[in-house]
C-alpha atoms as a PDB file:
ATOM      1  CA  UNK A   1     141.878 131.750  65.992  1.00  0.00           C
ATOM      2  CA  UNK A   2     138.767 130.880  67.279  1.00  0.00           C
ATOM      3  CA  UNK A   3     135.614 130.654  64.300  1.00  0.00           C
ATOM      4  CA  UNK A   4     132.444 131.489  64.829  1.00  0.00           C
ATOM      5  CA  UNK A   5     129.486 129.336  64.343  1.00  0.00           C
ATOM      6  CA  UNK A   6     125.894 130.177  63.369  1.00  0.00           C
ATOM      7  CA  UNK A   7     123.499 129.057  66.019  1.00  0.00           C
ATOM      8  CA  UNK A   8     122.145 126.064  64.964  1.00  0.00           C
ATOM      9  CA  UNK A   9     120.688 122.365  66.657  1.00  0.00           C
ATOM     10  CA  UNK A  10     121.275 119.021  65.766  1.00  0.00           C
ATOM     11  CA  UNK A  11     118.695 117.212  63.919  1.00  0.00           C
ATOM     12  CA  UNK A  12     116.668 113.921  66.310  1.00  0.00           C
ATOM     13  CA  UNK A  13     117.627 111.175  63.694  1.00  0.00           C
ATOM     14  CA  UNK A  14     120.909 111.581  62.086  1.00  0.00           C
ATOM     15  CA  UNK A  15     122.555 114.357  64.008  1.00  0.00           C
ATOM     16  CA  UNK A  16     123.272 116.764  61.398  1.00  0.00           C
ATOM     17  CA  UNK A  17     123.492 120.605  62.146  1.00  0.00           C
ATOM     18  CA  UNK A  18     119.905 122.358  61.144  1.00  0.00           C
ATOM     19  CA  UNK A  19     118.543 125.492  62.278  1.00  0.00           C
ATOM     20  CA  UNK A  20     116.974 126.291  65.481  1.00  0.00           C
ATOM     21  CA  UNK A  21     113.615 126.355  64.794  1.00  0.00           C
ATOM     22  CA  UNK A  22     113.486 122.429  63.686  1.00  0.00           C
ATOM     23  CA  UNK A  23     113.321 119.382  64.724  1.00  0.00           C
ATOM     24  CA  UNK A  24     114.661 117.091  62.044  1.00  0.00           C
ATOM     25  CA  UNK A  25     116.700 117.718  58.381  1.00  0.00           C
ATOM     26  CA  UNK A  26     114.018 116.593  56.424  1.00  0.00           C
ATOM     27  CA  UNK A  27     111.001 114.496  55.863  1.00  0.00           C
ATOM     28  CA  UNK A  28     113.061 111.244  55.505  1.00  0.00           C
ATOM     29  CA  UNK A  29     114.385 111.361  59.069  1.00  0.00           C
ATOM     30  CA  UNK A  30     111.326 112.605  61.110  1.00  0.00           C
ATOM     31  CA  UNK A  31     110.005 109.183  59.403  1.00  0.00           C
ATOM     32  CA  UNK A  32     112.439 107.261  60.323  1.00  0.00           C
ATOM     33  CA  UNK A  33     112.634 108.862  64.026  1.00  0.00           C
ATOM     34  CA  UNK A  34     109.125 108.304  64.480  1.00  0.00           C
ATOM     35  CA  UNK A  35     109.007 104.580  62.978  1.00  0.00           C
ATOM     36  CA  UNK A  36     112.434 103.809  65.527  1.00  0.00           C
ATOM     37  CA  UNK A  37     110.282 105.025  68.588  1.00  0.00           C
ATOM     38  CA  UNK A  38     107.148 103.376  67.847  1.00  0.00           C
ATOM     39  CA  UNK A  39     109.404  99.803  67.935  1.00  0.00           C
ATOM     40  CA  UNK A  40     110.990 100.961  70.990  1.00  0.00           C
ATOM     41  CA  UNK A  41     107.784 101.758  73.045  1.00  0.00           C
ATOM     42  CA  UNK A  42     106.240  97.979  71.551  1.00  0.00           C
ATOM     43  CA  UNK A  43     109.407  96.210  72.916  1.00  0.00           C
ATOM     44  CA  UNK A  44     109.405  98.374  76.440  1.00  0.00           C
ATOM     45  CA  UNK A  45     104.911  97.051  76.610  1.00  0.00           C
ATOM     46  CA  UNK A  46     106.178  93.814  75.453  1.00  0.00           C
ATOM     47  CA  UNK A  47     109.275  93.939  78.097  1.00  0.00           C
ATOM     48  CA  UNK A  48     106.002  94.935  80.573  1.00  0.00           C
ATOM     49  CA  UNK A  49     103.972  92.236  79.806  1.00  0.00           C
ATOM     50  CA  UNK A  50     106.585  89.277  80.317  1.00  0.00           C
ATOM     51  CA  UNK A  51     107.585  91.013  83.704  1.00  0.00           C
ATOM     52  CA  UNK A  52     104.163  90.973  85.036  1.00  0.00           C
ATOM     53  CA  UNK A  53     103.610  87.710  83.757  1.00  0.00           C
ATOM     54  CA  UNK A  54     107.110  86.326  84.934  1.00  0.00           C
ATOM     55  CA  UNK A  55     105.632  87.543  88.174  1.00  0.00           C
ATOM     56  CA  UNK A  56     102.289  86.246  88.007  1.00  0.00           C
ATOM     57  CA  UNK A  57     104.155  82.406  87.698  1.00  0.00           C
ATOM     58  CA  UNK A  58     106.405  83.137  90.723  1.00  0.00           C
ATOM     59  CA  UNK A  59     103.761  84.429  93.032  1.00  0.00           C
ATOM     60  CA  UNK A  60     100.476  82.872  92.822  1.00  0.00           C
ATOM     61  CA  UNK A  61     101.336  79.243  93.810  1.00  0.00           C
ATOM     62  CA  UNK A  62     102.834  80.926  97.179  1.00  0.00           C
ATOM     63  CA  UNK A  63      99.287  82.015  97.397  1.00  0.00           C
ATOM     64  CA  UNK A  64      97.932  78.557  96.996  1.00  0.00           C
ATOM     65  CA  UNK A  65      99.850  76.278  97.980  1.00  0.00           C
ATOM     66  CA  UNK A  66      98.779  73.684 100.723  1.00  0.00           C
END
């Protein structure tokens, strides 16, 4: 037989069932959610930066070369 389960959503961090209404289990994990995308949007600038700069190096002596 087939059991019923409560509605419920997954919490952002560690995946455990919470109700609907929330976003994360506790205090604990929001912190830690909001500390793992803070080092994930400095490595994508940081990814950013060394393309454009990679770039920079490869382009402008095409520009000026004799």
């Amino acid at each position: 037989m087939a059991e019923k389960l409560l509605q419920h959503k997954h919490c952002r961090n560690c995946n455990k069932a919470i109700l609907p209404d929330l976003k994360f289990c506790d205090d604990k994990c929001e912190g830690e959610h909001k500390e793992m995308m803070r080092k994930k949007r400095n490595q994508l600038l940081l990814l950013m930066v060394f393309a454009i700069i990679l770039m920079l190096i490869t382009v402008i002596p095409v520009y000026f070369s004799p």
